[in-house]
N, C-alpha and C. Protein backbone atom coordinates (compact mmCIF):
# COMPACT_ATOMS: atom_id res chain seq x y z
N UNK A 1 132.33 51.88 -0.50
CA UNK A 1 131.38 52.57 -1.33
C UNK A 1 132.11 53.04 -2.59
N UNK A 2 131.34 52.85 -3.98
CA UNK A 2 132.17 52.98 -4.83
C UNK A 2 132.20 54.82 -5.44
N UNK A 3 133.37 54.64 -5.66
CA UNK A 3 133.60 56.46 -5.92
C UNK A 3 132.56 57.38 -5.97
N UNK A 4 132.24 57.08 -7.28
CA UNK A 4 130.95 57.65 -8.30
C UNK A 4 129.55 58.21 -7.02
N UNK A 5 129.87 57.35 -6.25
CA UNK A 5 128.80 57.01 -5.42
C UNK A 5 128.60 58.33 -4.16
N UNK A 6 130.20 58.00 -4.21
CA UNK A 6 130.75 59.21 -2.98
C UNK A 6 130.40 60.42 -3.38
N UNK A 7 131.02 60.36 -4.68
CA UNK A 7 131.06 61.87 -5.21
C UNK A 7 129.43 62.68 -5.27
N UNK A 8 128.68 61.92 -5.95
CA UNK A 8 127.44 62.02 -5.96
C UNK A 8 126.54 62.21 -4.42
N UNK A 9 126.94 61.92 -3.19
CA UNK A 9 126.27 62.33 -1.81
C UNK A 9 127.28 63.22 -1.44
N UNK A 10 128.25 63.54 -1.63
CA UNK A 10 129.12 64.71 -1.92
C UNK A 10 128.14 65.95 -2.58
N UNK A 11 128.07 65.31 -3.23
CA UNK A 11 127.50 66.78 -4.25
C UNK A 11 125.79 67.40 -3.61
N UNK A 12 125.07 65.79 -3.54
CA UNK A 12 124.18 66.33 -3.07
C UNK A 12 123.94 67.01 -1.51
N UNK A 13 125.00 66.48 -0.33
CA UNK A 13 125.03 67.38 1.08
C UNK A 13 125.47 68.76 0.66
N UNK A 14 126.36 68.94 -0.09
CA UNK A 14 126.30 70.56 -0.41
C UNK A 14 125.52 70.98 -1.11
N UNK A 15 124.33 70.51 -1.61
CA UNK A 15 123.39 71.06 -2.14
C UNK A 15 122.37 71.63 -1.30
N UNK A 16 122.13 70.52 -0.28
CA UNK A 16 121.15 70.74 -0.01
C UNK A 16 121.71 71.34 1.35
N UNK A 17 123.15 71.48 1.89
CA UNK A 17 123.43 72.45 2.81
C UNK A 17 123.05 73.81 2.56
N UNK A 18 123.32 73.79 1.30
CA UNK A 18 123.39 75.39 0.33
C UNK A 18 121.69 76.02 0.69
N UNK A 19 121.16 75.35 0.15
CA UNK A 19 119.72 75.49 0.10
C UNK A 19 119.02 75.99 1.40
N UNK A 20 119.32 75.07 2.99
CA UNK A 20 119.40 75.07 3.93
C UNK A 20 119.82 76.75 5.18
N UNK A 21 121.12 76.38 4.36
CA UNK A 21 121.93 77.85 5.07
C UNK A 21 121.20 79.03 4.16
N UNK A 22 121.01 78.89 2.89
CA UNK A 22 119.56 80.22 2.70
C UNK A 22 118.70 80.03 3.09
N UNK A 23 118.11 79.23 3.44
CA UNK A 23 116.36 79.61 4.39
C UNK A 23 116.77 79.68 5.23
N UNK A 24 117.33 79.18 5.94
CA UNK A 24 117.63 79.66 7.33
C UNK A 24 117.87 81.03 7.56
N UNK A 25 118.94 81.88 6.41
CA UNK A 25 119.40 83.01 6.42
C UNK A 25 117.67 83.56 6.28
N UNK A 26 117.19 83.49 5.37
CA UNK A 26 116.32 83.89 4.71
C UNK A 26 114.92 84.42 6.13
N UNK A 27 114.97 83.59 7.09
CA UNK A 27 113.95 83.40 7.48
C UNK A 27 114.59 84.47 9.13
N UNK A 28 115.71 84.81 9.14
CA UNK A 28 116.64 85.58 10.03
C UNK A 28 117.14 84.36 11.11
N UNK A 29 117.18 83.50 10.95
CA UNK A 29 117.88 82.64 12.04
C UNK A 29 119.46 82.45 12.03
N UNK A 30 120.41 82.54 12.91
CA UNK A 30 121.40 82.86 13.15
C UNK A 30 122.29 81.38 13.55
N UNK A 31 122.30 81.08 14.59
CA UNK A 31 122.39 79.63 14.98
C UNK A 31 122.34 78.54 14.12
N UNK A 32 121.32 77.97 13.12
CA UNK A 32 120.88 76.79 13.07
C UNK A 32 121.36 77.28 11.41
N UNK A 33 121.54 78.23 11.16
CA UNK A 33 122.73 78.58 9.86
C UNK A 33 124.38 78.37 10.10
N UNK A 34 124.64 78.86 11.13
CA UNK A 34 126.22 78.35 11.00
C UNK A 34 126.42 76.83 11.59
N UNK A 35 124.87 76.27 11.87
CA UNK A 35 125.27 74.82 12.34
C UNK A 35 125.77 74.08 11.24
N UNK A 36 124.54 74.53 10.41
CA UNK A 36 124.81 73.84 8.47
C UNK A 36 126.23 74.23 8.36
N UNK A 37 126.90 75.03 8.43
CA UNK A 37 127.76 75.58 7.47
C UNK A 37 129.28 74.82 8.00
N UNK A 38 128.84 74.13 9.29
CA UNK A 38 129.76 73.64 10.21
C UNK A 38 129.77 72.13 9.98
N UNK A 39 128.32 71.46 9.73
CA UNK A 39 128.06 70.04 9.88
C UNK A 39 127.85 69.46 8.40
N UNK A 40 127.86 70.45 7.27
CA UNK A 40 127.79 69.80 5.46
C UNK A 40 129.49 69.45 5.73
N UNK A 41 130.58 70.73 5.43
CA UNK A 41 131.63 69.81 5.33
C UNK A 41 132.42 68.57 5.96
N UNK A 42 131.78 68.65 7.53
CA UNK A 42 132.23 67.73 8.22
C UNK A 42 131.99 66.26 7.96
N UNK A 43 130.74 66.19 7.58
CA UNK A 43 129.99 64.65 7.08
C UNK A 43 130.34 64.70 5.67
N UNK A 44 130.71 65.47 5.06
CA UNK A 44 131.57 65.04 3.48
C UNK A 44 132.87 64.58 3.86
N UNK A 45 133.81 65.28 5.10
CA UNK A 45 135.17 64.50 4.90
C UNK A 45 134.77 63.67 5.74
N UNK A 46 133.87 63.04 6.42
CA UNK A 46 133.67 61.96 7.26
C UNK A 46 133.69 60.53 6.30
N UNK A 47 132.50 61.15 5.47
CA UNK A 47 132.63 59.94 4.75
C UNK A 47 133.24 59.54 3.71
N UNK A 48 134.77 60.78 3.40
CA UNK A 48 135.80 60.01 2.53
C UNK A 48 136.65 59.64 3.07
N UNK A 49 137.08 60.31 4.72
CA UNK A 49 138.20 59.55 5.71
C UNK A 49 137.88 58.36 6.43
N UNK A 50 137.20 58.14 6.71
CA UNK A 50 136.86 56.69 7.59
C UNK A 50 136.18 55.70 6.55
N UNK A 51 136.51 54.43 6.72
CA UNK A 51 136.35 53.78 5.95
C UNK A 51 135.06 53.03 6.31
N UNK A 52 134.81 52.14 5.12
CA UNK A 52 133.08 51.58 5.16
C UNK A 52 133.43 50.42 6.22
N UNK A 53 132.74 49.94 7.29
CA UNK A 53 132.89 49.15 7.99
C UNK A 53 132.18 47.68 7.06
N UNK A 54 133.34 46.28 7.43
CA UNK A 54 132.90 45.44 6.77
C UNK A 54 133.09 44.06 7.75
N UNK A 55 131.87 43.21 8.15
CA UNK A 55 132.11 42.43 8.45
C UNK A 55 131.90 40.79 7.77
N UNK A 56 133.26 40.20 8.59
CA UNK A 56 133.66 38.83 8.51
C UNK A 56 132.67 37.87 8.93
N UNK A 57 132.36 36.54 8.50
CA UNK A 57 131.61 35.54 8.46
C UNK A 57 132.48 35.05 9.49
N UNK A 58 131.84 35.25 10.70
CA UNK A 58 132.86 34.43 12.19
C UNK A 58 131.66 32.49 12.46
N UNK A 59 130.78 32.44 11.86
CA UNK A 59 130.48 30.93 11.89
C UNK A 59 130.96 29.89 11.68
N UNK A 60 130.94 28.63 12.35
CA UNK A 60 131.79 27.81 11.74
C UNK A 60 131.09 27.06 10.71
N UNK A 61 131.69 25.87 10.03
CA UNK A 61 130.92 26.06 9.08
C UNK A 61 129.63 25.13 9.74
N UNK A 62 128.66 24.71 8.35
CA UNK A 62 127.20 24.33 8.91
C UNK A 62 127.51 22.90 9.46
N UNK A 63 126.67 22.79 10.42
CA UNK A 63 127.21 21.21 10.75
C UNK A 63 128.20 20.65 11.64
N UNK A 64 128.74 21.70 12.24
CA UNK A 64 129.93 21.29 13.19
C UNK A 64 129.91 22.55 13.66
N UNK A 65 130.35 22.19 15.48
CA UNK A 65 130.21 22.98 16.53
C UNK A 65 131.64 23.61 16.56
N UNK A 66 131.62 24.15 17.85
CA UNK A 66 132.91 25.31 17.87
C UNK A 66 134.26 24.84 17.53
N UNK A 67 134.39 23.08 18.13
CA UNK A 67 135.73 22.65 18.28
C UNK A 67 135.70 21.75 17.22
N UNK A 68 134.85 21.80 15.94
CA UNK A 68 134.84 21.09 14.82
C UNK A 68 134.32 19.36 15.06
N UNK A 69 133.79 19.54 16.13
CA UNK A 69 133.18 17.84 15.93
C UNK A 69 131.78 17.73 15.39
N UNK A 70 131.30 16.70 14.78
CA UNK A 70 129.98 16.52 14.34
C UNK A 70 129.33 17.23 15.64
N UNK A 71 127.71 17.60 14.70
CA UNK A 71 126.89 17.51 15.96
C UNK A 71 126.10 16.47 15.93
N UNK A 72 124.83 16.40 16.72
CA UNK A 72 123.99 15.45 16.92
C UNK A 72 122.62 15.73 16.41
C-alpha cells in the first residue's frame, strides 16, 4: 500500500477513534470507550508492521498440464 495511502487511514482511524471515544464518553459509557482507545492505535501499527499480503501466479502456463506435456 502506497505511503500517502497509509498515512491518510492513519489519520482518518484517529479521527474517527477521537470522535467515537467522545460519544461514548459523552453518553456515560465506560467500557466501549477504553475499547476505542485500545483498538485505534493497535490497527494503525498493524497496518504499518505487517506487510500487504501478495500473491504469486502458481499456474502453469495455458496449454500444458502439471508435468509440461501438451494437453488434449
Amino acid at each position: 500500500m502506497p505511503f500517502l495511502v497509509k498515512l491518510g487511514l492513519s489519520a482518518a482511524v484517529l479521527l474517527v477513534a477521537a470522535i467515537a471515544f467522545w460519544f461514548q464518553d459523552s453518553i456515560g459509557q465506560s467500557g466501549p470507550k477504553y475499547a476505542i482507545l485500545f483498538l485505534a492505535p493497535f490497527m494503525i501499527a498493524a497496518m504499518w508492521i505487517f506487510p500487504e499480503v501478495t500473491r504469486k501466479d502458481r499456474r502453469p502456463e495455458q496449454g500444458r498440464g502439471s508435468q509440461g506435456k501438451e494437453l488434449d
